[in-house]
Protein backbone atom coordinates (compact mmCIF):
# COMPACT_ATOMS: atom_id res chain seq x y z
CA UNK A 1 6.04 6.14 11.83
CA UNK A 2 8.02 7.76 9.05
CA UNK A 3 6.37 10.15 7.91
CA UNK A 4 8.13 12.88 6.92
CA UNK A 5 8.60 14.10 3.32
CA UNK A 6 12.49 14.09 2.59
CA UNK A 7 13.83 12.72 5.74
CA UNK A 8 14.12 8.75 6.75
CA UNK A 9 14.18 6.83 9.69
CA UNK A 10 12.51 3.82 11.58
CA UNK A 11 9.84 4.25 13.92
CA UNK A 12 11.74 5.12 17.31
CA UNK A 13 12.14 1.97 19.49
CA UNK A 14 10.37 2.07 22.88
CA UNK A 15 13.62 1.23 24.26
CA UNK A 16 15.76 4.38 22.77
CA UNK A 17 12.78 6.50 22.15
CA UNK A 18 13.41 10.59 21.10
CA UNK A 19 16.52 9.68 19.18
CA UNK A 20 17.40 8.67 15.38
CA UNK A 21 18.28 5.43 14.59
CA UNK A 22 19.92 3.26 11.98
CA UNK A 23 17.15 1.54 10.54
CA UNK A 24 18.05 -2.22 11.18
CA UNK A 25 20.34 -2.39 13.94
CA UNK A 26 18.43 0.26 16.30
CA UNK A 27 21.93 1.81 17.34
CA UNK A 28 21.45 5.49 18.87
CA UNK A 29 22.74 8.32 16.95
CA UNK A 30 23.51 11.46 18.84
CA UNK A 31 20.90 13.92 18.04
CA UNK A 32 22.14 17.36 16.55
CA UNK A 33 21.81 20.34 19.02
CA UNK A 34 18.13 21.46 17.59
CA UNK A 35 16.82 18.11 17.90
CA UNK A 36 18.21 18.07 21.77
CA UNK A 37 16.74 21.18 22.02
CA UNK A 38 12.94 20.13 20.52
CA UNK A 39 13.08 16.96 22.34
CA UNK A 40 12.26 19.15 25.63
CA UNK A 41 8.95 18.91 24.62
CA UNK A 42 6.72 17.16 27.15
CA UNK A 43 3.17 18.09 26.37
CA UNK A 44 1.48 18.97 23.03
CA UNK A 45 -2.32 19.54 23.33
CA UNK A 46 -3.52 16.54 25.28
CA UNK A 47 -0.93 14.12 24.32
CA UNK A 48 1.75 13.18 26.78
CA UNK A 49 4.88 13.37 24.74
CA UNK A 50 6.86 9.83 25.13
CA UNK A 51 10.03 10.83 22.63
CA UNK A 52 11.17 12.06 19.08
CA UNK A 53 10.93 9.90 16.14
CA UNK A 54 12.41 12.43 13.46
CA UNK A 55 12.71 15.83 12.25
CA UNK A 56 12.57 17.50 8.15
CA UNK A 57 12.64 20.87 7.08
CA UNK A 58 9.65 22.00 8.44
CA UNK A 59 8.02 19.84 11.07
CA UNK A 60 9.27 17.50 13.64
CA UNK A 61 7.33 14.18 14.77
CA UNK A 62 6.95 12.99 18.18
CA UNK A 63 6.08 10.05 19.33
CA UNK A 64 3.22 10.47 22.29
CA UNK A 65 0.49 9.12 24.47
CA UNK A 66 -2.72 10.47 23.74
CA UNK A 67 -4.51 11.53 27.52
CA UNK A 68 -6.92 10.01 28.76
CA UNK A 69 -7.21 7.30 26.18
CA UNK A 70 -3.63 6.33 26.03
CA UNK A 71 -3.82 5.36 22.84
CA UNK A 72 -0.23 5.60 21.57
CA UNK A 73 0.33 8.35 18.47
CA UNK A 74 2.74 10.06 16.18
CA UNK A 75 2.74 14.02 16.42
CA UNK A 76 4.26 15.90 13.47
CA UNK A 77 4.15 19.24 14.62
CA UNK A 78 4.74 22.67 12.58
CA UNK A 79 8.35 23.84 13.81
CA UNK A 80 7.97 27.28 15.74
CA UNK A 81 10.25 28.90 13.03
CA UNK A 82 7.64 28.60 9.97
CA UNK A 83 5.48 31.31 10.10
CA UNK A 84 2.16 30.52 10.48
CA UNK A 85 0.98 32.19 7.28
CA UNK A 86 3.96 30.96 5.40
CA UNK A 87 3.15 28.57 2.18
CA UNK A 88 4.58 25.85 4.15
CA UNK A 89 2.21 26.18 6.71
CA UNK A 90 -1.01 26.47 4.13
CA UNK A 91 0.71 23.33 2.91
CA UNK A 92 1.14 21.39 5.80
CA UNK A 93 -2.57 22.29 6.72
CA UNK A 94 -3.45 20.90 3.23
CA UNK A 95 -1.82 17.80 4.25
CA UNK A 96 -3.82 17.30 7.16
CA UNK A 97 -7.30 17.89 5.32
CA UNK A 98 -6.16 15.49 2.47
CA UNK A 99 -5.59 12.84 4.97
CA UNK A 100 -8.18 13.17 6.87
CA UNK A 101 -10.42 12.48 3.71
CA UNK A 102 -8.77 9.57 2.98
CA UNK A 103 -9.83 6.67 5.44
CA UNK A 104 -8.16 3.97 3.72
CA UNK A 105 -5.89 1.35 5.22
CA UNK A 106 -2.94 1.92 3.34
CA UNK A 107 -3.15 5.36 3.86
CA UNK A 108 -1.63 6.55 7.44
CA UNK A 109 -4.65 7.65 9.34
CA UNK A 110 -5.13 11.55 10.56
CA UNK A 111 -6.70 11.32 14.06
CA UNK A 112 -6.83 15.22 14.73
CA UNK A 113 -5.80 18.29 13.50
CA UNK A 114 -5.08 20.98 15.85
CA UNK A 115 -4.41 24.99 14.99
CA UNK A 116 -4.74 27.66 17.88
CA UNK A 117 -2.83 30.65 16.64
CA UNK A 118 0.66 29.65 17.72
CA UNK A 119 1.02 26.13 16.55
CA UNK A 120 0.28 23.72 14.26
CA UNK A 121 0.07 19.76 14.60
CA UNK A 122 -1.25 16.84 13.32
CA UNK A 123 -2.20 13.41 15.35
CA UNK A 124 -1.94 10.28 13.44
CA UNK A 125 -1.81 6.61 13.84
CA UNK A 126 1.33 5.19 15.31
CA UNK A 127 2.80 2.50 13.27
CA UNK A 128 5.78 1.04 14.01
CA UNK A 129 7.92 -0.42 11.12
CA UNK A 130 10.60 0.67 8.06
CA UNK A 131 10.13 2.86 5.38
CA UNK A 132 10.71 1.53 2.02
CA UNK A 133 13.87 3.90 1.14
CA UNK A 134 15.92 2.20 4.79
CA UNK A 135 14.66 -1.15 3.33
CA UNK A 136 16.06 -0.79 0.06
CA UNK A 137 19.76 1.21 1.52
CA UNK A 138 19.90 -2.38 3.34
CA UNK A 139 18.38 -4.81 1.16
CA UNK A 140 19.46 -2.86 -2.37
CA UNK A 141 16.94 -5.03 -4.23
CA UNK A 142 13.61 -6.96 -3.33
CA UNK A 143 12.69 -9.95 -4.44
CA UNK A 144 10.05 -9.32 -7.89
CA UNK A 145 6.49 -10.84 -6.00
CA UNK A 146 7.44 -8.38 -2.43
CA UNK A 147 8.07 -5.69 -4.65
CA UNK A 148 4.79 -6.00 -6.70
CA UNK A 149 2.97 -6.46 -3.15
CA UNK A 150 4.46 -3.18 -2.20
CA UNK A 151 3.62 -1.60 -5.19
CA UNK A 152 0.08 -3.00 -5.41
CA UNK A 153 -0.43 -2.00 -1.65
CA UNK A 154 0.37 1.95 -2.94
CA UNK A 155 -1.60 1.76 -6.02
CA UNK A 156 -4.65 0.62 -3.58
CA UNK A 157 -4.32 3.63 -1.62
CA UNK A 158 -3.78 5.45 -4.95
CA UNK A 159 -6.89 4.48 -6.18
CA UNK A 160 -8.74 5.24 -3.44
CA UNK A 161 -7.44 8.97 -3.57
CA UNK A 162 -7.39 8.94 -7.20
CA UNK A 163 -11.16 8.35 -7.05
CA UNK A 164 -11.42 11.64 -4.96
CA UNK A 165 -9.86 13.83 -6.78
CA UNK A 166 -6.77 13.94 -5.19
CA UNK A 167 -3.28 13.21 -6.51
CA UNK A 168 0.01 12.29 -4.42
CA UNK A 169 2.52 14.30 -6.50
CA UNK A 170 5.52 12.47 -4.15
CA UNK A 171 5.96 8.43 -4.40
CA UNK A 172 8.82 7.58 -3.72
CA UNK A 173 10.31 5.00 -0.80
CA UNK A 174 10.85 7.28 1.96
CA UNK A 175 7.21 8.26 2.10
CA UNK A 176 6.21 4.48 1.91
CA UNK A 177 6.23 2.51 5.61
CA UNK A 178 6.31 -1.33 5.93
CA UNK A 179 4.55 -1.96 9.19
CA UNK A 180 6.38 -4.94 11.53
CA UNK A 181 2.47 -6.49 10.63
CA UNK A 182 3.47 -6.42 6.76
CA UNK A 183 0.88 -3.44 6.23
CA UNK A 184 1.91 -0.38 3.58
CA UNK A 185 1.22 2.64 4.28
CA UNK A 186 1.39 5.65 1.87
CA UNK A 187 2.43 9.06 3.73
CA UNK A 188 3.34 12.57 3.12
CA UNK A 189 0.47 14.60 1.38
CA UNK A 190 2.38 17.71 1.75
CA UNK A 191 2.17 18.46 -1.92
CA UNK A 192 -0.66 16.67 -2.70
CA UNK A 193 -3.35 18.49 -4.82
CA UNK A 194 -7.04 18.23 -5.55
CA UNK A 195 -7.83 17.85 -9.01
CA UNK A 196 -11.27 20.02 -8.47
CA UNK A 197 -9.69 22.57 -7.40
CA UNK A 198 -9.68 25.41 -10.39
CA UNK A 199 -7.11 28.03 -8.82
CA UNK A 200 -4.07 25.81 -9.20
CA UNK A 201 -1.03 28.24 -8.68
CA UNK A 202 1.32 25.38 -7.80
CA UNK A 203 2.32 23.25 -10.65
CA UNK A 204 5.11 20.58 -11.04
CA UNK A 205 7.74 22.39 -11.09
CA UNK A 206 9.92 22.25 -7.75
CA UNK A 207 7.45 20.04 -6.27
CA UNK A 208 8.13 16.60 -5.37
CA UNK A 209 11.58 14.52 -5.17
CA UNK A 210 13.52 15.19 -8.96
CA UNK A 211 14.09 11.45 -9.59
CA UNK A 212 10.50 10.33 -8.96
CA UNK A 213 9.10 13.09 -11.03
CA UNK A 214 6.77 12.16 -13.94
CA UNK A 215 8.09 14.02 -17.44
CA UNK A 216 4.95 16.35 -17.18
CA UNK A 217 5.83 16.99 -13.63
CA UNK A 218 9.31 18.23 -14.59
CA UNK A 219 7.94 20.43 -17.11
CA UNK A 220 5.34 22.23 -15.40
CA UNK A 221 2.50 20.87 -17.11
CA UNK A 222 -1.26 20.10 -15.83
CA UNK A 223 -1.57 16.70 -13.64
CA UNK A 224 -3.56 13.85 -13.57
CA UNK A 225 -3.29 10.30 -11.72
CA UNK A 226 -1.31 9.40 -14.29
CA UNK A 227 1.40 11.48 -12.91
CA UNK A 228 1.19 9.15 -10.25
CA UNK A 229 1.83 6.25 -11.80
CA UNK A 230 4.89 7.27 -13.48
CA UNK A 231 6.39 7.49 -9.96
CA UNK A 232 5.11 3.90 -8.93
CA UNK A 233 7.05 2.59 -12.14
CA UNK A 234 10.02 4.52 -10.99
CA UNK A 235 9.70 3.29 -7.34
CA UNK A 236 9.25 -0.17 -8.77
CA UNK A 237 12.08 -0.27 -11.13
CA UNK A 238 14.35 0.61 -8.02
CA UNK A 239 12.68 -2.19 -5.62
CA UNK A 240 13.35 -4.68 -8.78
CA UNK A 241 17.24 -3.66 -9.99
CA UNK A 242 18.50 -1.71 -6.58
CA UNK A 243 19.23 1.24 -8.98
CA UNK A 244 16.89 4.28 -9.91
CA UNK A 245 16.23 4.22 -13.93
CA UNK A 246 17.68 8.02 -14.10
CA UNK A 247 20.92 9.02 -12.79
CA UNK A 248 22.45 12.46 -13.34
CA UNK A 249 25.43 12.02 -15.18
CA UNK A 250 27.84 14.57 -16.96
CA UNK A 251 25.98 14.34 -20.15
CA UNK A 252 22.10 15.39 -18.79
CA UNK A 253 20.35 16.33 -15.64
CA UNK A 254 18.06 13.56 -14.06
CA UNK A 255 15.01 15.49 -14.86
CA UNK A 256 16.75 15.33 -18.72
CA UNK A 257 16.69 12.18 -18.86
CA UNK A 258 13.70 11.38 -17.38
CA UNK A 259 12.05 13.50 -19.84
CA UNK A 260 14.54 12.31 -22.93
CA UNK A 261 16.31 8.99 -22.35
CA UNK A 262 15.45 5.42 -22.19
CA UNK A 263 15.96 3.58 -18.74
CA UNK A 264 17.94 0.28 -18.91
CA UNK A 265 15.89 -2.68 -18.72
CA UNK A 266 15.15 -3.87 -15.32
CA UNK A 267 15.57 -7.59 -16.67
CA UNK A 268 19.46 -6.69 -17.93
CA UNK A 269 20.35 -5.55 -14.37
CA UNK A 270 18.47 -8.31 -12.70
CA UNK A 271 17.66 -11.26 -14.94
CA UNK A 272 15.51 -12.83 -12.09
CA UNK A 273 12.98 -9.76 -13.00
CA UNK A 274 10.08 -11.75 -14.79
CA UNK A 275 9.02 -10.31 -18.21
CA UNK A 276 5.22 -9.49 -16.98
CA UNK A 277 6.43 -6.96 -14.13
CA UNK A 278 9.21 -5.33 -16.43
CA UNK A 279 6.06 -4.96 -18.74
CA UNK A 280 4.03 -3.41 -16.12
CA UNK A 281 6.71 -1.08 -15.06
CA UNK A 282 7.54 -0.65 -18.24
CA UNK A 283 3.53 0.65 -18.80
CA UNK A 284 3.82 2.76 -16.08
CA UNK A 285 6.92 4.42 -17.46
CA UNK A 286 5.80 5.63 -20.65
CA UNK A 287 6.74 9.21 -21.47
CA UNK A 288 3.39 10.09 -22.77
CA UNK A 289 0.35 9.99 -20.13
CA UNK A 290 -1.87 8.23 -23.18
CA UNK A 291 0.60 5.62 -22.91
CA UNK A 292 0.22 4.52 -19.29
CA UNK A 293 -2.49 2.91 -17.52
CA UNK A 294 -5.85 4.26 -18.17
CA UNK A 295 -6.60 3.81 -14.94
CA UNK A 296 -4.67 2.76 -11.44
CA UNK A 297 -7.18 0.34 -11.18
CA UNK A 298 -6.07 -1.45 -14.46
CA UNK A 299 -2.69 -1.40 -12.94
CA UNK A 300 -3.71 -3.06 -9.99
CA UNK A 301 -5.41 -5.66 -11.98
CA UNK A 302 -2.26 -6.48 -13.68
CA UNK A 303 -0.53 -6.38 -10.46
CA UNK A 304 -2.64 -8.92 -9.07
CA UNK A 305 -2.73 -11.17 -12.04
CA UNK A 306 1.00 -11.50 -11.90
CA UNK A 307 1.05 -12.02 -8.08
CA UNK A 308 -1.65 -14.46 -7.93
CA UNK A 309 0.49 -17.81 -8.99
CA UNK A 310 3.60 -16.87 -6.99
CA UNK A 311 1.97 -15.57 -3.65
CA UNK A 312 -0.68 -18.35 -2.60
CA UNK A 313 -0.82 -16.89 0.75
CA UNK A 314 -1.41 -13.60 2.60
CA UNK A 315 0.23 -10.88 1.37
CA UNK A 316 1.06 -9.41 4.71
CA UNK A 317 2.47 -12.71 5.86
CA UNK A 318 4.69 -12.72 2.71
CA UNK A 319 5.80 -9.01 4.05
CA UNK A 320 6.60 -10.29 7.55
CA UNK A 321 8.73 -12.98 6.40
CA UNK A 322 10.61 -11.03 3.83
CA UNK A 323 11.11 -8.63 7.21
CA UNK A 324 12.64 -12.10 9.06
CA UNK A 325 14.63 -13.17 5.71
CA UNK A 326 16.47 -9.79 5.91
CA UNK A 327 16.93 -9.16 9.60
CA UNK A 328 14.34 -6.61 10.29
CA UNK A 329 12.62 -8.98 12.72
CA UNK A 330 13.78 -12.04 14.64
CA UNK A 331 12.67 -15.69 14.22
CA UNK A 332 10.48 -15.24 17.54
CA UNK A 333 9.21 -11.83 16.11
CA UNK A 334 7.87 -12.91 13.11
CA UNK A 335 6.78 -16.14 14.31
CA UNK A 336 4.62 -14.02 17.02
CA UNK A 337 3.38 -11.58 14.60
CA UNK A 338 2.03 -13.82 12.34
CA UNK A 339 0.81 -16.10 15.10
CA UNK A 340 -1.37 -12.94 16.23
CA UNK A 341 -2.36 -11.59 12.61
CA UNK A 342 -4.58 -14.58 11.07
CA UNK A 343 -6.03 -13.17 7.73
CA UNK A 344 -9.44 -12.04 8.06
CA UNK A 345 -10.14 -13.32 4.74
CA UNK A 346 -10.41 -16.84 4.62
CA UNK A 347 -10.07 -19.55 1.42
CA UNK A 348 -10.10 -23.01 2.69
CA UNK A 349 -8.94 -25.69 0.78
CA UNK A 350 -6.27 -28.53 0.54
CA UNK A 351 -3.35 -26.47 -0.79
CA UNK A 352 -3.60 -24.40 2.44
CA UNK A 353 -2.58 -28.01 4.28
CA UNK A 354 0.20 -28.28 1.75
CA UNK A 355 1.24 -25.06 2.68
CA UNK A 356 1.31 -25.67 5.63
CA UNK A 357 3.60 -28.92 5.71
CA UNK A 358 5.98 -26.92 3.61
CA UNK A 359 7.00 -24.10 5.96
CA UNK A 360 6.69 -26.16 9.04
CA UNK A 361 7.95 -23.91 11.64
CA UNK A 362 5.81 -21.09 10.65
CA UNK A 363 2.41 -20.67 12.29
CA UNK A 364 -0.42 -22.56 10.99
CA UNK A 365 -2.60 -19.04 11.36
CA UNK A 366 -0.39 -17.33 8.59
CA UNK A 367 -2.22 -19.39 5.63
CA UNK A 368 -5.25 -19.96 7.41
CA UNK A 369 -6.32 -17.55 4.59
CA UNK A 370 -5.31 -16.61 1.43
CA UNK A 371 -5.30 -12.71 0.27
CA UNK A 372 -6.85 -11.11 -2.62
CA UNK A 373 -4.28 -12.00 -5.60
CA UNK A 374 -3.88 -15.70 -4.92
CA UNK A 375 -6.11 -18.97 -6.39
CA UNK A 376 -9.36 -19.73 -4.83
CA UNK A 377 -8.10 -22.75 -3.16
CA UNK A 378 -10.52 -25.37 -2.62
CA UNK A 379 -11.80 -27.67 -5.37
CA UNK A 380 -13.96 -30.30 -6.48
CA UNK A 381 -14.98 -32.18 -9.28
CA UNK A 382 -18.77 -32.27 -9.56
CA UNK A 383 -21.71 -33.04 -11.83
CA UNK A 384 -23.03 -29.89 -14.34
CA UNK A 385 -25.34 -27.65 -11.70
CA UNK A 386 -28.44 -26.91 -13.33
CA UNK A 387 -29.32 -24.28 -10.86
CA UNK A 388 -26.00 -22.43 -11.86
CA UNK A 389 -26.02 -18.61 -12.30
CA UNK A 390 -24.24 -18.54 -16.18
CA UNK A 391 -21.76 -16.15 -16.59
CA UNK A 392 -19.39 -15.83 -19.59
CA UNK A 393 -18.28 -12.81 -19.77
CA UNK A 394 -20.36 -11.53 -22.53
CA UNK A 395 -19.36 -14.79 -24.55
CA UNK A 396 -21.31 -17.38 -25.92
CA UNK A 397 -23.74 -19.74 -23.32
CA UNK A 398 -21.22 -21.77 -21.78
CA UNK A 399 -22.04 -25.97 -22.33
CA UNK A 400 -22.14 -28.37 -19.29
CA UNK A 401 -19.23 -29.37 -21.39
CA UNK A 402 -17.10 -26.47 -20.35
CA UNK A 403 -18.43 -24.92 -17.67
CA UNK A 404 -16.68 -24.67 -14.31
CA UNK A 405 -18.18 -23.15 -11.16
CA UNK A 406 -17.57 -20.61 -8.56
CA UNK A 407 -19.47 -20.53 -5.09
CA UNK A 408 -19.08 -17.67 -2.82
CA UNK A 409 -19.80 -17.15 0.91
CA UNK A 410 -19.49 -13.81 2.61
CA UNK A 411 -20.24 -12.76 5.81
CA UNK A 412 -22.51 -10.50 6.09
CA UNK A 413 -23.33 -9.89 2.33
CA UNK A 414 -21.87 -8.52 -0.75
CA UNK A 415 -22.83 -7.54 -4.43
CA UNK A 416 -20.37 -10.22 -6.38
CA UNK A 417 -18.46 -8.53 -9.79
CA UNK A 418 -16.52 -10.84 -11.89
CA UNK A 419 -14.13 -9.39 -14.17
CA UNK A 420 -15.87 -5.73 -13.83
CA UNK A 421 -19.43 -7.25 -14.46
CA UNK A 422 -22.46 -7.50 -11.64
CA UNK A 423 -23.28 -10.92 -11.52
CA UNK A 424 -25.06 -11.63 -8.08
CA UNK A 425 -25.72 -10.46 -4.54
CA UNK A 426 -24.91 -13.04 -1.56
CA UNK A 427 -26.01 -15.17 -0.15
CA UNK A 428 -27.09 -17.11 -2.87
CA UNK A 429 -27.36 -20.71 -2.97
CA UNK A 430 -26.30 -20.83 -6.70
CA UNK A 431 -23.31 -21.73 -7.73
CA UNK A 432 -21.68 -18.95 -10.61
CA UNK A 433 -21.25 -20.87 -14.28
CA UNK A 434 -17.97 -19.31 -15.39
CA UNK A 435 -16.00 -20.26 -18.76
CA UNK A 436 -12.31 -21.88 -17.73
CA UNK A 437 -9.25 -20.04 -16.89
CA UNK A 438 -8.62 -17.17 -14.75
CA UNK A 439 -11.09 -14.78 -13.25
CA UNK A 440 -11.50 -11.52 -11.41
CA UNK A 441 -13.55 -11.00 -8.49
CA UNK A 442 -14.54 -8.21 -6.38
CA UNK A 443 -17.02 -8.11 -3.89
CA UNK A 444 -18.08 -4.93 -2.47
CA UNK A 445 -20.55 -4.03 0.46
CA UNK A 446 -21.38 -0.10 0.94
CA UNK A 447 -20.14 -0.64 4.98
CA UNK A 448 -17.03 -3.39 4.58
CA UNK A 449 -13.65 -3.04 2.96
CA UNK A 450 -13.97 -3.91 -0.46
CA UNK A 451 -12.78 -6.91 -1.43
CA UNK A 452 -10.56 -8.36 -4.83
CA UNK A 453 -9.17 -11.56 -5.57
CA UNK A 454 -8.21 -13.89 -8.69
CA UNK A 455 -9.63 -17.00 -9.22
CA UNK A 456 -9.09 -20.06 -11.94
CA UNK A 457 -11.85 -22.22 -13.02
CA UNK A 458 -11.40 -25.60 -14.44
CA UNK A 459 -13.82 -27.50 -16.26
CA UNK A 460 -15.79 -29.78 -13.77
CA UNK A 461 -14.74 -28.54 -10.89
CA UNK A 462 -16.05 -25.76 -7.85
CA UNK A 463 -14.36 -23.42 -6.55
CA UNK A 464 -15.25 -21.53 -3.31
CA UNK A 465 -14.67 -18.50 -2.20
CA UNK A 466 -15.44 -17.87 1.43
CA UNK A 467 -14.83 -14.19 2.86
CA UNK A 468 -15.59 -12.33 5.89
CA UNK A 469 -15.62 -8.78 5.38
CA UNK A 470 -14.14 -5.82 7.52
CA UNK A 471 -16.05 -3.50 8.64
CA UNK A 472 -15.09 -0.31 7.55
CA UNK A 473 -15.54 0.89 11.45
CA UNK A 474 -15.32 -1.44 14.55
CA UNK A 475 -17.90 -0.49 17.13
CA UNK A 476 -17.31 -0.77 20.28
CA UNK A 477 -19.35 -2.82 23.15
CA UNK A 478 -21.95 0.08 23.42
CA UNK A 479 -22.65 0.61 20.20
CA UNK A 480 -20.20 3.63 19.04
CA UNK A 481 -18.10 4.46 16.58
């Protein structure tokens, strides 16, 4: 994984494992003397040490086999040159602890932290893949709906930290991984910081990566998510034009103009940009906090109201074929990989068959299911169901007239929102009464992933939603966690 803070590489193939890499072609680069020297390393704690993946400033990540489960992991390890009561070892311990609070699945998962005196390491999920700053040195710009997937994949793991107090501080591409599964994964809490915490000696200034800095960032000034957000817009502007909205010129610094100028507009530089994502970078981009999104969730919302007529299928699918479209994987690979990755989340419906017939060679498993941000799928016209749950909104009764209907089936059970309101608890044999157009829905269960998706009701006709819910942890066959 790639998942140190101002260094970029690929996950280390098996094949050439413990040296750098080019990101797409997977030819070995010699390793400078240090790195030859570190990569002598053959046991940290209980882990079996397989190779190196990468080294930064202060740490250096292994890739390893954790003994006796060999369970394969990444290892970023304190170099033996910080001092161990340095600030960048109190940081990287912070780093660990934020992590570790943050169980999330785009979030790259802290298995163990280990301190005895001498050293300093953390354990984390292996995931094999591309960060987002390689993708973008090959691909210079993404296409608009796989760069809004990749942005709303960070703003969910955003949220989720957001919620607990914590803020990120560093978005930008190299600390965001593409998985080979189409998975994102936000990294690098190095400079994170918890918004509870009173005693905050560490402010924005010379924290974080200059052209992904918010304007309050640059000046020193308290934080909040919004921070945050600024960075996403930044990130996003560069996934949508191939070119960062402040450059250093001769006139003004980049942290100048980030604080003074107006960017370009993404849609001048690349006219296939639609107008509703240059107005949600746009948002996110305003030089006054008040300005942005009041929330990250509101962003996402927006996010997946733009993606959810031009991505009718999984969104990790949609990631593993963009991977295949620009040479990341192979034909086979992706046809294997989304062969073996069928959605948990299923929609069924006749659009999924159409699907289907038009990418032909693809598995039939990738759109077995559709994820949160497409159109419920399946539909029928039906007579006005008295038994109907009505819910408009806060509008007016809806007629038999107008009314269309949503019916929703989740395994095991979930509390149902629609467009931020309670309406029921599954199962229910009731259909939902809903006015037409397009609809939020979120269903949330205290032990599953939460999940959010966008509907639109027509007049007449049913919609289903059906949903089985992931656990939030898999037992195994006795029983434990």
């Amino acid at each position: 994984a790639r998942v140190l803070g101002h260094h970029r590489h690929m996950v280390a193939n098996p094949a050439v494992a413990g040296q750098r890499t080019d990101a797409l072609t997977l030819t070995p680069r010699p390793a400078a003397p240090y790195l030859r020297h570190l990569a002598m390393v053959e046991r940290i704690g209980n882990c079996r040490v397989v190779g190196e993946i990468g080294s930064g400033g202060m740490a250096v990540v292994y890739k390893a086999v954790q003994e006796p489960l060999g369970r394969t992991v990444a290892i970023k390890a304190l170099k033996p040159s910080i001092a161990m009561d340095s600030q960048f070892a109190k940081r990287f311990e912070r780093e660990a602890h934020f992590m570790a609070s943050l169980q999330h699945e785009n979030i790259l998962h802290v298995i163990d932290f280990v301190k005895d005196g001498r050293s300093m390491y953390i354990i984390m999920e292996y995931v094999q893949g591309i960060d987002l700053y390689d993708l973008l040195e090959h691909s210079e710009k993404l296409p608009p709906e796989v760069a809004a997937i990749i942005a709303l994949q960070v703003c969910r793991a955003l949220d989720y930290a957001h919620f607990r107090g914590i803020i990120h501080r560093d978005i930008k591409p190299a600390n965001i991984m593409i998985s080979r599964q189409g998975e994102v994964k936000l990294m690098d809490f190095g400079i994170a910081r918890d918004e509870s915490l009173s005693d905050l000696t560490e402010t924005g200034t010379g924290l974080g990566t200059p052209s992904y800095m918010s304007p309050e960032q640059i000046l020193g000034d308290k934080l909040d998510f919004r921070s945050d957000l600024f960075s996403v817009g930044i990130v996003l502007y560069q996934m949508c034009t191939g070119q960062k909205p402040f450059v250093e010129d001769e006139s003004r610094t980049v942290m100048q103009k980030i604080r003074l100028d107006r960017y370009t507009p993404p849609r001048k530089l690349n006219p296939a940009v639609p107008r509703q994502l240059e107005r949600i970078l746009g948002r996110c981009m305003e030089k006054m906090p008040a300005n942005r999104y009041p929330t990250t969730q509101a962003l996402i919302d927006d996010l997946m109201e733009f993606l959810a007529p031009r991505v009718p299928m999984n969104y990790s699918a949609r990631l593993v074929l963009f991977l295949r479209d620009v040479g990341v994987l192979t034909d086979r690979e992706a046809d294997e990989l989304l062969a073996a990755g069928a959605p948990r989340n299923v929609r069924r419906g006749t659009k999924d068959r159409s699907l289907l017939r038009h990418v032909g060679a693809v598995s039939g498993l990738l759109f077995a299911g559709m994820a949160a941000g497409g159109f419920a799928i399946q539909s029928a016209a039906g007579r006005f169901d008295e038994d109907a749950a009505d819910f408009s909104g806060g509008r007016d009764a809806l007629s038999p007239a107008r009314a269309g209907y949503l019916r929703v089936v989740v395994d095991p059970w979930a509390d149902v929102w629609i467009d931020g309101q309670k309406v029921t608890t599954t199962p229910t044999a009731r259909a939902i009464a809903l006015s037409p157009g397009r609809h939020f829905v979120k269903l949330s269960n205290p032990y599953h992933r939460e999940h959010q998706e966008a509907v639109r009701i027509r007049t007449g006709e049913t919609e289903l939603v059906e949903v089985e819910l992931e656990p939030l942890h898999v037992l195994d066959e006795g029983g434990e966690p």
